[in-house]
N, C-alpha and C. Protein backbone atom coordinates (compact mmCIF):
# COMPACT_ATOMS: atom_id res chain seq x y z
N UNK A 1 -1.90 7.76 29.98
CA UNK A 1 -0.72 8.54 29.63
C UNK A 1 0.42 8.21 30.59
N UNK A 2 0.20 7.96 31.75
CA UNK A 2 1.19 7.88 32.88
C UNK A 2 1.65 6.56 32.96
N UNK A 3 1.37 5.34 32.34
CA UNK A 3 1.19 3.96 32.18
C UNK A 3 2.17 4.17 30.78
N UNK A 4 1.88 4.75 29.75
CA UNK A 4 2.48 5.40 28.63
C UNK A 4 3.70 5.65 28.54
N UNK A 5 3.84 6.14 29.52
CA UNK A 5 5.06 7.25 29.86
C UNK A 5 6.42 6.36 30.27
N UNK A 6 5.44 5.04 31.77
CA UNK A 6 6.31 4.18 32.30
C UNK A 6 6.39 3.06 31.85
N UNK A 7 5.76 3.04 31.28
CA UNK A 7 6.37 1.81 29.51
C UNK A 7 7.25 2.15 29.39
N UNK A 8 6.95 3.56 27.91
CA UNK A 8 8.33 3.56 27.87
C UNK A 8 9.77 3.41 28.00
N UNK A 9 9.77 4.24 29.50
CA UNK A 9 10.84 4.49 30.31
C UNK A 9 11.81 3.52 30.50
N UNK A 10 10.66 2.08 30.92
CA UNK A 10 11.11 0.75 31.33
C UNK A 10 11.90 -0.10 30.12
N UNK A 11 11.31 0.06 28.81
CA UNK A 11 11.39 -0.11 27.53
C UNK A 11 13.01 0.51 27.20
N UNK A 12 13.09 1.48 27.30
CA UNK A 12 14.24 2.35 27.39
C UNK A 12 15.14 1.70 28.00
N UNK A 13 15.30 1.39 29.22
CA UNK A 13 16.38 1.39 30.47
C UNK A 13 16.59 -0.33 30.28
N UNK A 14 15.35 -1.42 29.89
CA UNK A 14 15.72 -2.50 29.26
C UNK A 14 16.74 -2.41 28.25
N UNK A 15 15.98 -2.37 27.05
CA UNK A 15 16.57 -2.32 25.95
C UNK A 15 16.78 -0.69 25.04
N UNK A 16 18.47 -0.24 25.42
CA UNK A 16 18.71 1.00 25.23
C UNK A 16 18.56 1.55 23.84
N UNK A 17 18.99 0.45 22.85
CA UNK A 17 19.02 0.73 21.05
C UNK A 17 17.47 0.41 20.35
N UNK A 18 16.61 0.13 21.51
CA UNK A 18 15.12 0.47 20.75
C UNK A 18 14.58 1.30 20.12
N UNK A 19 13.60 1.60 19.28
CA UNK A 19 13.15 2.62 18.30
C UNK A 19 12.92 3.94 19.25
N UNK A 20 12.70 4.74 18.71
CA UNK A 20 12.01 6.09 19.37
C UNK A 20 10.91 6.19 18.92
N UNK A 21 9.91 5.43 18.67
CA UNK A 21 8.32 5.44 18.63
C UNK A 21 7.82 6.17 17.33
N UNK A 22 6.83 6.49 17.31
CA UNK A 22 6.07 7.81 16.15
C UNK A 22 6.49 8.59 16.17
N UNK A 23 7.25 9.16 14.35
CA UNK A 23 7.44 10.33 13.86
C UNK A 23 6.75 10.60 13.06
N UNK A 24 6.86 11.99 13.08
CA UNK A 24 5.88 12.56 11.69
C UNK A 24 6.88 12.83 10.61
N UNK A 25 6.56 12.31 9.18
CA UNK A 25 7.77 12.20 8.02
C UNK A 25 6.99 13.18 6.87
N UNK A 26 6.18 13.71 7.41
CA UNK A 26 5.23 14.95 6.77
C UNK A 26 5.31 16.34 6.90
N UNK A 27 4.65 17.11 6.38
CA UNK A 27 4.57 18.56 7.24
C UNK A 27 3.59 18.60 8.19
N UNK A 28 2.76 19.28 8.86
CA UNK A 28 2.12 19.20 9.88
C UNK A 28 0.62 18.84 9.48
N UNK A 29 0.35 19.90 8.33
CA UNK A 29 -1.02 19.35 7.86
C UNK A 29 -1.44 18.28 7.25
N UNK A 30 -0.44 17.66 6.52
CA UNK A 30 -0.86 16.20 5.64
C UNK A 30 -0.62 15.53 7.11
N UNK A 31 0.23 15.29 7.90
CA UNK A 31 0.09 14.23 8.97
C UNK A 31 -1.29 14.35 10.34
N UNK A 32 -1.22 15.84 10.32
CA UNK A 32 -2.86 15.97 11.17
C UNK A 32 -4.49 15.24 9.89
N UNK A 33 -4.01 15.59 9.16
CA UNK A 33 -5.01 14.77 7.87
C UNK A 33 -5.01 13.71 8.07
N UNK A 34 -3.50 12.73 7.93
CA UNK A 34 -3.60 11.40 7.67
C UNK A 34 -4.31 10.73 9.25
N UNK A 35 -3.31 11.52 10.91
CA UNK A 35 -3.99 10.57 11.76
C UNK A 35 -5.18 10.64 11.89
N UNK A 36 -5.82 11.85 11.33
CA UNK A 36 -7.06 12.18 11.62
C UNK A 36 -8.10 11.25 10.75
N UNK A 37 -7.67 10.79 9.10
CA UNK A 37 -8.44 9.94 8.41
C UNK A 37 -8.44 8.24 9.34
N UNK A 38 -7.05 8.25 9.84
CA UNK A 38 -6.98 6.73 10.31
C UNK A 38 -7.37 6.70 11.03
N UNK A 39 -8.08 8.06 12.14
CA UNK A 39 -8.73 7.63 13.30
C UNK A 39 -10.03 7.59 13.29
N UNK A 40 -10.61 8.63 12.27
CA UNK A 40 -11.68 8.16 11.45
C UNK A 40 -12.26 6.93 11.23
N UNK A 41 -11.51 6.21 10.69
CA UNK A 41 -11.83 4.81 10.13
C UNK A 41 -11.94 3.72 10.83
N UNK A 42 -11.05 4.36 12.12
CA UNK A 42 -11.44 2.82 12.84
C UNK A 42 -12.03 3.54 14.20
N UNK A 43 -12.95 4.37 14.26
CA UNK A 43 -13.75 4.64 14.51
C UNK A 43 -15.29 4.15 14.30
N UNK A 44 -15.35 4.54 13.07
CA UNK A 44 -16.27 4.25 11.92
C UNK A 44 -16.53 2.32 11.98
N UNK A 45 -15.42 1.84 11.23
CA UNK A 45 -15.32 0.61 11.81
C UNK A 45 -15.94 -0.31 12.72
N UNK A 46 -15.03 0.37 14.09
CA UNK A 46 -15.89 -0.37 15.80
C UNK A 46 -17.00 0.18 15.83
N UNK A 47 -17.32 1.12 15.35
CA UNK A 47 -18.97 1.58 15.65
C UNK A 47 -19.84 0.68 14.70
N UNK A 48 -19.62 -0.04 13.52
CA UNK A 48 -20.02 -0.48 12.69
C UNK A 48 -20.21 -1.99 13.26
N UNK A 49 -18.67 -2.68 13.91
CA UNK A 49 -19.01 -3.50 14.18
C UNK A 49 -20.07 -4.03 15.52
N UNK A 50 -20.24 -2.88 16.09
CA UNK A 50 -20.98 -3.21 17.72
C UNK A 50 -22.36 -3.06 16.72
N UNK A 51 -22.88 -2.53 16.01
CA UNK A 51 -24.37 -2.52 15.68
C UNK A 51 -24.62 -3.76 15.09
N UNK A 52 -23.62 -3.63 13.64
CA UNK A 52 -23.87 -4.76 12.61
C UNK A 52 -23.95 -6.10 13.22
N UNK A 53 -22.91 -6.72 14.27
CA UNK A 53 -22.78 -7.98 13.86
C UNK A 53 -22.36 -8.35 16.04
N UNK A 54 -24.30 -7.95 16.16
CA UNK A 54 -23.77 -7.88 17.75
C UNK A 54 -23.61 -9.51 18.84
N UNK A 55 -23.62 -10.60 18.07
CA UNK A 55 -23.29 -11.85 18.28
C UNK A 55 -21.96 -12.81 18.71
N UNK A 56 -21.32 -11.92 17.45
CA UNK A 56 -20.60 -13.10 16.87
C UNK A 56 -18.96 -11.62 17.61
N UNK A 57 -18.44 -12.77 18.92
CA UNK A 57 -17.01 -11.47 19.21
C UNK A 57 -16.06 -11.90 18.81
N UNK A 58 -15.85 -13.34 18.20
CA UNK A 58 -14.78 -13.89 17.44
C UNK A 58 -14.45 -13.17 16.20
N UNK A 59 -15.67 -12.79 15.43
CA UNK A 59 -15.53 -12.19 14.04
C UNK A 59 -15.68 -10.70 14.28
N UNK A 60 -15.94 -10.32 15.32
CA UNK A 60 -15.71 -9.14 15.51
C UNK A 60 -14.27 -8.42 15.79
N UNK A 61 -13.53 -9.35 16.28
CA UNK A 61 -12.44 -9.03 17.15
C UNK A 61 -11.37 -9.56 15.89
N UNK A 62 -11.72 -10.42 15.10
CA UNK A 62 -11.24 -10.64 13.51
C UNK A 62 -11.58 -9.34 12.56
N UNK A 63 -12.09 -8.58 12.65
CA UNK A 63 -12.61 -7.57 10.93
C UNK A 63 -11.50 -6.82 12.02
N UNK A 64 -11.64 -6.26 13.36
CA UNK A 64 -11.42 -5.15 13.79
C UNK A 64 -9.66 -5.27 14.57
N UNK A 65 -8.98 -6.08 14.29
CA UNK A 65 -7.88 -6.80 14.60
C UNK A 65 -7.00 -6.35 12.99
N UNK A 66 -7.45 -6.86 11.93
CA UNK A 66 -7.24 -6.72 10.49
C UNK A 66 -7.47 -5.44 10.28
N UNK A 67 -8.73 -4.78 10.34
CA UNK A 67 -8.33 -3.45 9.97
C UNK A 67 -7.90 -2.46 10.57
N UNK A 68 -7.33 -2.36 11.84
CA UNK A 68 -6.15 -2.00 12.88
C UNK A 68 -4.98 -1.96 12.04
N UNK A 69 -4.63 -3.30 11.97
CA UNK A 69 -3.34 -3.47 11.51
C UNK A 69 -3.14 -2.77 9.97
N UNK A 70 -4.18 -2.99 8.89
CA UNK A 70 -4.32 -2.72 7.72
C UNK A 70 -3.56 -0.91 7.70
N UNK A 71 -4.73 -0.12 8.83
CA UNK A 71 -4.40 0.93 8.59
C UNK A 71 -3.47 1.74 9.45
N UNK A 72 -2.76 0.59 10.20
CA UNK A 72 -1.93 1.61 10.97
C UNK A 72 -0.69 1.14 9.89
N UNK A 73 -0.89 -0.30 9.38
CA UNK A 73 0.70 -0.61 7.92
C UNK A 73 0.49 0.77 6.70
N UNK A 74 -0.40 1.21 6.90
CA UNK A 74 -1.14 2.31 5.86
C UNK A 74 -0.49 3.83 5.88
N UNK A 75 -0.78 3.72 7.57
CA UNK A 75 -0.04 5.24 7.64
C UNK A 75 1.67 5.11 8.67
N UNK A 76 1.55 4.18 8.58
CA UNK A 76 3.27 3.83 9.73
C UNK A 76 4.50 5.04 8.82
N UNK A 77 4.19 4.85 7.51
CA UNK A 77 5.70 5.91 6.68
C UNK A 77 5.37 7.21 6.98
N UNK A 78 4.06 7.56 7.44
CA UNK A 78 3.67 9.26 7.43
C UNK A 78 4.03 9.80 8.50
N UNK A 79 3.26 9.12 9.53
CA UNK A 79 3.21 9.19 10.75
C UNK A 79 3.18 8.29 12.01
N UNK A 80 3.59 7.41 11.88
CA UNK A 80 3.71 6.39 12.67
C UNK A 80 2.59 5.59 13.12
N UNK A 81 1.64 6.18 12.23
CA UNK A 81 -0.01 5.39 12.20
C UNK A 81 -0.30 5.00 13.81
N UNK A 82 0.10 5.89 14.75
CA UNK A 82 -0.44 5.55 16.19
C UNK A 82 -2.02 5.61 16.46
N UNK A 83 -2.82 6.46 16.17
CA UNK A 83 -3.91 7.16 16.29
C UNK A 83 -4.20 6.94 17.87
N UNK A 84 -3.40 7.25 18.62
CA UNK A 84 -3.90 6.56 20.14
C UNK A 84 -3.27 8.11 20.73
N UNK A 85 -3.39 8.91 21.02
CA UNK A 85 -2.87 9.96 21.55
C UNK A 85 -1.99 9.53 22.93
N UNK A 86 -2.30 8.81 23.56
CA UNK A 86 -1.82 8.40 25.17
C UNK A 86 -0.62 7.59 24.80
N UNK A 87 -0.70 6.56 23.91
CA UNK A 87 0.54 5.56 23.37
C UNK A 87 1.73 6.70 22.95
N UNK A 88 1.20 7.79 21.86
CA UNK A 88 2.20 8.61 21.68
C UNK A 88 3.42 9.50 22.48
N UNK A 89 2.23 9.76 23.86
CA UNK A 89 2.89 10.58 24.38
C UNK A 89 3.91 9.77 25.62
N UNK A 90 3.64 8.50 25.61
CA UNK A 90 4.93 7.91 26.39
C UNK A 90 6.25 7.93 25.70
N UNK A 91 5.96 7.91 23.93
CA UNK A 91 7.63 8.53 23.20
C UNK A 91 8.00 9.85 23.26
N UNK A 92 7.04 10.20 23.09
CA UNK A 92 7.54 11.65 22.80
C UNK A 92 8.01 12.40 24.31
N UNK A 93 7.32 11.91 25.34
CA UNK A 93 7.79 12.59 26.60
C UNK A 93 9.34 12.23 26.78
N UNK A 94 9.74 10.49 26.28
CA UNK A 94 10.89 10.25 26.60
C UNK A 94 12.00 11.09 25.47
N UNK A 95 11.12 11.49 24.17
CA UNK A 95 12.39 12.18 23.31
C UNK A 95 12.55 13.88 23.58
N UNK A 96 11.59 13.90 24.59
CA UNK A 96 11.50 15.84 24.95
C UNK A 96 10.96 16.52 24.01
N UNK A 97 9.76 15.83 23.03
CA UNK A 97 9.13 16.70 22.31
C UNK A 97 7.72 16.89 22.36
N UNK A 98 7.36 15.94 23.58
CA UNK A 98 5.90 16.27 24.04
C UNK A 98 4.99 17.53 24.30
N UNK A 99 5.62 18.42 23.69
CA UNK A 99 4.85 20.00 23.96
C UNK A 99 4.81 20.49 22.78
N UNK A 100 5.29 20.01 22.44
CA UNK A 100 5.66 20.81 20.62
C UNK A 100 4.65 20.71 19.85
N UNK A 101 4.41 21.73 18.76
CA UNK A 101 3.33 21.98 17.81
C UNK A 101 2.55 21.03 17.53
N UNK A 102 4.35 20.01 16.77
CA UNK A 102 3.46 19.21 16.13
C UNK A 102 2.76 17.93 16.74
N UNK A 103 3.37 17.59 17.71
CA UNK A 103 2.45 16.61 18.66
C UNK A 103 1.08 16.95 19.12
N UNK A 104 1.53 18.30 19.31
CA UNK A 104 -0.28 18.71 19.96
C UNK A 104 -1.53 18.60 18.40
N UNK A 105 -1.08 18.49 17.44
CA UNK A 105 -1.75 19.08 16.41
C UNK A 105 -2.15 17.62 16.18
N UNK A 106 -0.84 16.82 15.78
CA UNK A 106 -0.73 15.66 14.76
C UNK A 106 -1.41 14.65 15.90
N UNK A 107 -0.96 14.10 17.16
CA UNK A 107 -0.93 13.01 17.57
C UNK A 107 -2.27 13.72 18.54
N UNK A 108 -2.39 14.76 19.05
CA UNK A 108 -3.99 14.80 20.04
C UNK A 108 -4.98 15.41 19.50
N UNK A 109 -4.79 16.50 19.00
CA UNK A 109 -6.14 17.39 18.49
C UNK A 109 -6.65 16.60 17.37
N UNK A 110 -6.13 15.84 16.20
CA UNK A 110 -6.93 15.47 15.05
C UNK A 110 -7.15 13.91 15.32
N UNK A 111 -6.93 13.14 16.16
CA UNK A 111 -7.51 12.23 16.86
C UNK A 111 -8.82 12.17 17.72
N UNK A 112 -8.65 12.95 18.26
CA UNK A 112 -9.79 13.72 19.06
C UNK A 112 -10.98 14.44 18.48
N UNK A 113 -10.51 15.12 17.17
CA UNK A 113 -11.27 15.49 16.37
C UNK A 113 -12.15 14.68 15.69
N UNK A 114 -11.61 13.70 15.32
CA UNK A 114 -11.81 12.49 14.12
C UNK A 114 -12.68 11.97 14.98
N UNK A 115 -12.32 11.61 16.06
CA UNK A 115 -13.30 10.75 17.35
C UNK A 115 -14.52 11.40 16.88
N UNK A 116 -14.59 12.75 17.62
CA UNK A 116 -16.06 12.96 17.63
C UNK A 116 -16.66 13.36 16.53
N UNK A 117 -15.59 13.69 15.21
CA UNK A 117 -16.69 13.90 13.87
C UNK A 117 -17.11 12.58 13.62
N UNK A 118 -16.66 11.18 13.72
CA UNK A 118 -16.90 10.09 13.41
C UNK A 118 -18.35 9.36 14.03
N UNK A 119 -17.87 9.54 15.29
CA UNK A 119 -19.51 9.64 16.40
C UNK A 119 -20.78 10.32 15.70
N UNK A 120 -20.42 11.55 15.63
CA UNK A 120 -21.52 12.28 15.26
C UNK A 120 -21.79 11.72 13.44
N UNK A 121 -20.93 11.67 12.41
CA UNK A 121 -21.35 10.85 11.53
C UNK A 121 -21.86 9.44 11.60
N UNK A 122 -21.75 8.38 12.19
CA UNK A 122 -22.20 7.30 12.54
C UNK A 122 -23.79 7.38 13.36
N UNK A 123 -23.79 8.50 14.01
CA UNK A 123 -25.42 8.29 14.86
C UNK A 123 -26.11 9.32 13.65
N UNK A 124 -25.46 10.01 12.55
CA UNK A 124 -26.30 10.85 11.28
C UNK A 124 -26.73 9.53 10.62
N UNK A 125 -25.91 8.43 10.32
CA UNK A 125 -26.34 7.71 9.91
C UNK A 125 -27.19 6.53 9.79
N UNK A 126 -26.81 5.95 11.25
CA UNK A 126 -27.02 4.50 11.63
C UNK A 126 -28.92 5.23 12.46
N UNK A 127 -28.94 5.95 12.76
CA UNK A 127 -30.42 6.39 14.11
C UNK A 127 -31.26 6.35 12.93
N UNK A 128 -31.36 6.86 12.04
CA UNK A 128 -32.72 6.44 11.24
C UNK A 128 -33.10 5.59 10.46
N UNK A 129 -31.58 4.36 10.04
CA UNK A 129 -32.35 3.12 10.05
C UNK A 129 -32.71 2.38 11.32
N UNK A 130 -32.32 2.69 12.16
CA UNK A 130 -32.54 2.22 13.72
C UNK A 130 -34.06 2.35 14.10
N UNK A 131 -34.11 3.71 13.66
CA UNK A 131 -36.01 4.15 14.03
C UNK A 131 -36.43 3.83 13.22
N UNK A 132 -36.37 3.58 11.74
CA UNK A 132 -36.67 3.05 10.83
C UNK A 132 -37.61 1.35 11.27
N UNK A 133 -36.51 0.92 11.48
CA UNK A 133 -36.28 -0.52 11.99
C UNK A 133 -37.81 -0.94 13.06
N UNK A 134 -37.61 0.31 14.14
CA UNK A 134 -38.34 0.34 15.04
C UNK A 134 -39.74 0.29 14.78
N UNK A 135 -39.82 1.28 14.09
CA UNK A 135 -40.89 1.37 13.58
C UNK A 135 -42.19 0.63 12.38
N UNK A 136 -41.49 -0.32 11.94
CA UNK A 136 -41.74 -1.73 11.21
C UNK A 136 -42.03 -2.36 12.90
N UNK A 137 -41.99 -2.50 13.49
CA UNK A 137 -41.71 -3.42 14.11
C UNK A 137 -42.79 -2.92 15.31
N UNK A 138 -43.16 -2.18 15.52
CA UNK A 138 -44.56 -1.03 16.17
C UNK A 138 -45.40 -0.81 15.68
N UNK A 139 -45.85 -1.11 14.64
CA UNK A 139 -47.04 -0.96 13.35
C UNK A 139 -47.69 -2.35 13.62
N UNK A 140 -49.28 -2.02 14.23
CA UNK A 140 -49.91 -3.62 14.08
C UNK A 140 -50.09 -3.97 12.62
N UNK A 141 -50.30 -5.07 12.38
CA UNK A 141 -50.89 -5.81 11.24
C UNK A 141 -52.10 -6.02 11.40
């Protein structure tokens, strides 16, 4: 956040007519929805790719590079498709709206949220073909 912050700042005092970062072009709940689905997903995603395909970091760093970009071009008109809570708050501290509702709602709590419903859906899913797996594999012949 503090790295965030002095980006910014520096960003700013460089170049003065630069953007002002992530807005929300929603009401509060469709944009806590949307960062919350996009953080979801690439959640879901990197967790997918560290099990599935634990070899190969060229093609890993390819699916997960692409669908970054895919879904932050996805939600950029809603909400500025950040899903990074810390990236956010180096704009918003510099536009003086870092305390406000909707930052706390949109850009930290449903990020955060998404994180750990995503975790906890991914180990509902992935642990019992895992023990599954294991267990083929512990059975004499």
């Amino acid at each position: 956040v503090i790295g965030s912050i002095t980006g910014v700042k520096l960003i700013i005092q460089i170049f003065p007519g630069i953007g002002s970062g992530p807005r929300l072009n929603v009401d509060i709940h469709q944009g806590a929805l949307t960062e919350g689905f996009l953080t979801f997903a690439i959640v879901i995603i990197s967790l997918g790719l560290t099990t599935k395909i634990p070899s190969s970091f060229f093609m890993k760093t390819w699916i997960a590079s692409i669908s970054k970009l895919t879904l932050h071009i996805l939600g950029s008109n809603l909400t500025g498709g950040c899903m990074n809570p810390a990236s956010v708050m180096g704009w918003a501290y510099a536009r003086g709206d870092h305390i406000s509702k909707e930052h706390i709602l949109v850009y930290w709590l449903a990020p955060i949220e998404a994180t750990l419903l995503a975790v906890w859906v991914f180990r509902l899913a992935v642990k019992p073909a895992i023990e599954a797996k294991q267990n083929v594999k512990a059975k004499p012949e």
